[in-house]
Protein backbone atom coordinates (compact mmCIF):
# COMPACT_ATOMS: atom_id res chain seq x y z
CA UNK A 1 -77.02 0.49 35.06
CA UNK A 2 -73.38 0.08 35.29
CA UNK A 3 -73.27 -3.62 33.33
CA UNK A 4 -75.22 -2.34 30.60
CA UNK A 5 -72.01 0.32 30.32
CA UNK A 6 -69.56 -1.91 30.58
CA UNK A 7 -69.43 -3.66 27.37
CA UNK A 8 -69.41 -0.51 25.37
CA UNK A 9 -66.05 1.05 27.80
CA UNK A 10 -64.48 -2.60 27.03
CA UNK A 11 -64.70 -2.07 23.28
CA UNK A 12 -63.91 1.27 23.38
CA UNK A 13 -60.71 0.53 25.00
CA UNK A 14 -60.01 -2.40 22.74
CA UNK A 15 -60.23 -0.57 18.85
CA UNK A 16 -58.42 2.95 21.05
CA UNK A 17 -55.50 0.00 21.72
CA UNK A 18 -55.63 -1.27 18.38
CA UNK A 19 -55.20 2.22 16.84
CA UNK A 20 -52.29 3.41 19.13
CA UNK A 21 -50.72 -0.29 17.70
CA UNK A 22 -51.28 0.61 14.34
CA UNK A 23 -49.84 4.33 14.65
CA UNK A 24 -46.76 3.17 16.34
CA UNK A 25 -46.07 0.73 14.11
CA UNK A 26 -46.06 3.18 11.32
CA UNK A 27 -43.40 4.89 13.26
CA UNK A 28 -40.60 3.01 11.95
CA UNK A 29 -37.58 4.84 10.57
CA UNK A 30 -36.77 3.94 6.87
CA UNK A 31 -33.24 3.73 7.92
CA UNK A 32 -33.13 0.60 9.92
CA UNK A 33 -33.54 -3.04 8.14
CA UNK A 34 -37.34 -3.69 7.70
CA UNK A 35 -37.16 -7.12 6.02
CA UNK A 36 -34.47 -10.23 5.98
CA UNK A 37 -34.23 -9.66 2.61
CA UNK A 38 -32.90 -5.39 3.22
CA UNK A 39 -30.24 -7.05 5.90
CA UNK A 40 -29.15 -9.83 3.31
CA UNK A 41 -28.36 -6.84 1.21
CA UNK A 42 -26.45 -5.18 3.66
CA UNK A 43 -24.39 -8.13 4.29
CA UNK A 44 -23.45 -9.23 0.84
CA UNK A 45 -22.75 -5.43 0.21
CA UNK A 46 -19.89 -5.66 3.27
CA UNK A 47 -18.65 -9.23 2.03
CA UNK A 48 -18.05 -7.43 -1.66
CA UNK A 49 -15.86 -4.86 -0.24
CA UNK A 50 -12.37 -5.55 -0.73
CA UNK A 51 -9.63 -5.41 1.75
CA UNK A 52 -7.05 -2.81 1.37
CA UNK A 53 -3.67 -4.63 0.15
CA UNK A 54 -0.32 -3.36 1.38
CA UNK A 55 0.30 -2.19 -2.27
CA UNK A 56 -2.89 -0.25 -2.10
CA UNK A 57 -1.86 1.70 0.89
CA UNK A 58 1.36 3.24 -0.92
CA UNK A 59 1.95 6.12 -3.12
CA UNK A 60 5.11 6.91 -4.95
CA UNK A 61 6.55 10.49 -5.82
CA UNK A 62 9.48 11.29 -7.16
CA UNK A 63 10.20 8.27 -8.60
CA UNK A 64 13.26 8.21 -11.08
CA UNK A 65 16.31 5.83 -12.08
CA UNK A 66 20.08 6.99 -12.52
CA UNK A 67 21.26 6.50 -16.28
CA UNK A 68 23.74 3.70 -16.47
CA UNK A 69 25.10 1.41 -19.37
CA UNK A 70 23.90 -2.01 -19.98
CA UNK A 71 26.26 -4.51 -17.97
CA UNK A 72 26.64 -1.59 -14.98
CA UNK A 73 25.05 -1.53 -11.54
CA UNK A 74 22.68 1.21 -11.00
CA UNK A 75 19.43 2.88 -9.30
CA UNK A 76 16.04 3.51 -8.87
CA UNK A 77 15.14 6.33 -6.31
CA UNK A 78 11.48 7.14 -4.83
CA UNK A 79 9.43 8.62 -1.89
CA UNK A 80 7.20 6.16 -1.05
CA UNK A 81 4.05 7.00 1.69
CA UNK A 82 2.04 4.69 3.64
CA UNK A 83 -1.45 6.33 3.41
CA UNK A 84 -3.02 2.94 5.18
CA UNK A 85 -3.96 1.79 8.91
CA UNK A 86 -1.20 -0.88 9.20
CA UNK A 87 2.58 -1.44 8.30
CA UNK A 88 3.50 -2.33 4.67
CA UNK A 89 6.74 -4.44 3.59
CA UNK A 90 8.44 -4.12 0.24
CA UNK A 91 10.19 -7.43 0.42
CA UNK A 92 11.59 -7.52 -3.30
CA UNK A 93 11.70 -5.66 -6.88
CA UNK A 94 12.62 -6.69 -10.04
CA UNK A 95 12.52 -4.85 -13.43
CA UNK A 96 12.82 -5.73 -17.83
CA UNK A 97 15.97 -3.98 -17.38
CA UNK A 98 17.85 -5.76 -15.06
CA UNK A 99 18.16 -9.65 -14.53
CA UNK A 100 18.61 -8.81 -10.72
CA UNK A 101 17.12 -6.75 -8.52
CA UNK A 102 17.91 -6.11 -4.51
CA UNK A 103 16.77 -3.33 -1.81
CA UNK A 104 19.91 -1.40 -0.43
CA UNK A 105 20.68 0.24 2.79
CA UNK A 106 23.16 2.47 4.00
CA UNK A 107 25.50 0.98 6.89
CA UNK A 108 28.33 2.41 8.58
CA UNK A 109 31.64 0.11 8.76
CA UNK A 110 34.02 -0.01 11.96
CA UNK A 111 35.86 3.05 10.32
CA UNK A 112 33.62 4.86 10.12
CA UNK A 113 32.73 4.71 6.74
CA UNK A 114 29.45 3.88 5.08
CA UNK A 115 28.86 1.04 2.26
CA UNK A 116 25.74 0.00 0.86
CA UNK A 117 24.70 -3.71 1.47
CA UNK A 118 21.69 -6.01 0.96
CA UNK A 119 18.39 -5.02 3.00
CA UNK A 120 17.48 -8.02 5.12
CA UNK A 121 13.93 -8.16 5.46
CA UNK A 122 13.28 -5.68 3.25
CA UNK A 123 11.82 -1.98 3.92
CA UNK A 124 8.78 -1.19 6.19
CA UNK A 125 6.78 1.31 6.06
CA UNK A 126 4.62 2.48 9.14
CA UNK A 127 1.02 3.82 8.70
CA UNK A 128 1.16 7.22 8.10
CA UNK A 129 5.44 6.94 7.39
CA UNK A 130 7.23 7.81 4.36
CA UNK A 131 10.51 5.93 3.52
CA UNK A 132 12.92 8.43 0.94
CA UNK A 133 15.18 6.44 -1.32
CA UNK A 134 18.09 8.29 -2.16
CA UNK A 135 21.23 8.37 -3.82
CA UNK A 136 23.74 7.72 -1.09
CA UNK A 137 20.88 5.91 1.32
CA UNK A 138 18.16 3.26 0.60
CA UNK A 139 17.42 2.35 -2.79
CA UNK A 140 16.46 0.03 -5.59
CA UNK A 141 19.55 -1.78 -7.12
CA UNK A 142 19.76 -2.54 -10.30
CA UNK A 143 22.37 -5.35 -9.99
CA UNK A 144 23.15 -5.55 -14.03
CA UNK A 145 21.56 -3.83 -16.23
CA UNK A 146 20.10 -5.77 -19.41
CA UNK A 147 19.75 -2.70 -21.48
CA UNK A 148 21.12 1.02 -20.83
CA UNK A 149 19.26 3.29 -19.01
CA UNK A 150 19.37 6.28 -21.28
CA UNK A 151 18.50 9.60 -19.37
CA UNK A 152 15.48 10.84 -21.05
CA UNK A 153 14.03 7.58 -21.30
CA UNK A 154 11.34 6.08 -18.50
CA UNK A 155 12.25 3.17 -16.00
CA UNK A 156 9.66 1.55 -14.42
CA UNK A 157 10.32 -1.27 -11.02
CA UNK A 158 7.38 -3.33 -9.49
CA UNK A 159 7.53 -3.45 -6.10
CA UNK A 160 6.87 -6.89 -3.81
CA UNK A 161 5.02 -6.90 -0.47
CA UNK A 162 5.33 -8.80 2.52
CA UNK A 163 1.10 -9.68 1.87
CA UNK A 164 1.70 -10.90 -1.94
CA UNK A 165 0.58 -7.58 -2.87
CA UNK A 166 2.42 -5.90 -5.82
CA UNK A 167 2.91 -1.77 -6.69
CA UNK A 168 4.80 -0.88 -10.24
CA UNK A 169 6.26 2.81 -9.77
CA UNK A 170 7.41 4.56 -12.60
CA UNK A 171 10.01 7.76 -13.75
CA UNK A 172 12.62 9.12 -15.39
CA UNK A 173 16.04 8.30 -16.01
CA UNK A 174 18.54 10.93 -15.79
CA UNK A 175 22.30 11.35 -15.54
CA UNK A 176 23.46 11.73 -11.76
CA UNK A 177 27.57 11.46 -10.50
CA UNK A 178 26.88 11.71 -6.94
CA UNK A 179 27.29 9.23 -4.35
CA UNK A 180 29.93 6.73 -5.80
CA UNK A 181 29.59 4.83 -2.48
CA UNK A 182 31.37 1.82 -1.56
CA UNK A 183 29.80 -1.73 -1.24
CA UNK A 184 29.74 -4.16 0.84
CA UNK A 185 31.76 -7.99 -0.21
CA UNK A 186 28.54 -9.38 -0.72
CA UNK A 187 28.85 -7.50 -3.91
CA UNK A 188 32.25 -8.58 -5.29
CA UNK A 189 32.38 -9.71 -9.00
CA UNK A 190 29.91 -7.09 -9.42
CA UNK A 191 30.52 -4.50 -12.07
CA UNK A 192 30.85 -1.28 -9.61
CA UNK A 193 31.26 1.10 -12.69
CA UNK A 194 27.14 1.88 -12.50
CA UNK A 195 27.18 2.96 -8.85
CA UNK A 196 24.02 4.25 -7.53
């Protein structure tokens, strides 16, 4: 009696399995990769994605240049914000309106007094810091001007970073006669009329 049962429990128990196998794998979530094809997708999708540059990570405000006459030395001022994850390094600038083009900093002599001299290794910028360029501390100089910065008028400087990156900032020019600081020798020969 219990052999001629058997065979019908067996294949009972064999299509109940098959069903809870079929239901479970119909349980997959439409999230996660189903195919190689959906996670070749995914990858190319993350190798298209560009990298954040150094330029990319920095925005300017209150960008603008002090009016000078062609010939002079003058200025370009800015606040400049590092909105990325890592440090950014303007290593150089240049401009149409000057043939020359160097980052200033502030430095205090023996006597006490400050002069403004050549920034070696240019200006970093933390994540998350701003660095202010201002008339009588950091700044863009415009070594000689190659036409005269007319107040009124725009000036525009493009910035170089330490990654090959590059960030033009733009603003006005307008008259200023503050901070007729001193310079360092490095600038002799120099027309000083400009000033920054």
């Amino acid at each position: 009696m219990f052999t001629s049962k058997t065979p019908v429990r067996t294949a009972a128990a064999m299509i109940l399995g098959a069903l809870t196998f079929a239901a479970l794998a119909g349980c997959t979530t439409s999230s996660e990769p189903t195919s190689a094809t959906s996670l070749a997708g995914q990858s190319q999708a993350a190798t298209l994605a560009p990298a954040q540059t150094q330029a990319d990570a920095i925005t300017a405000s209150d960008v603008w240049a002090k009016a000078a006459d062609k010939g002079a030395m003058t200025a370009m001022f800015a606040v400049l914000t590092n909105n990325g994850t890592a440090a950014a390094t303007i290593t150089a600038a240049e401009s149409e309106d000057s043939s020359s083009m160097q980052l200033h900093e502030t430095v205090t002599d023996a006597s006490g007094a400050t002069a403004m001299q050549k920034k070696d290794g240019g200006f970093t910028i933390g994540a998350g810091e701003t660095l202010e360029l201002t008339p009588g501390g950091n700044h863009i100089m415009y070594m000689a001007l190659a036409r005269a910065l007319k107040a009124g008028d725009d000036a525009s400087v493009t910035l170089s970073f330490a990654d090959g990156s590059t960030l033009t900032i733009t603003g006005p020019i307008r008259e200023y006669s503050g901070a007729q600081e001193t310079y360092t020798p490095d600038h002799a020969g120099a027309d000083m009329g400009g000033g920054q």
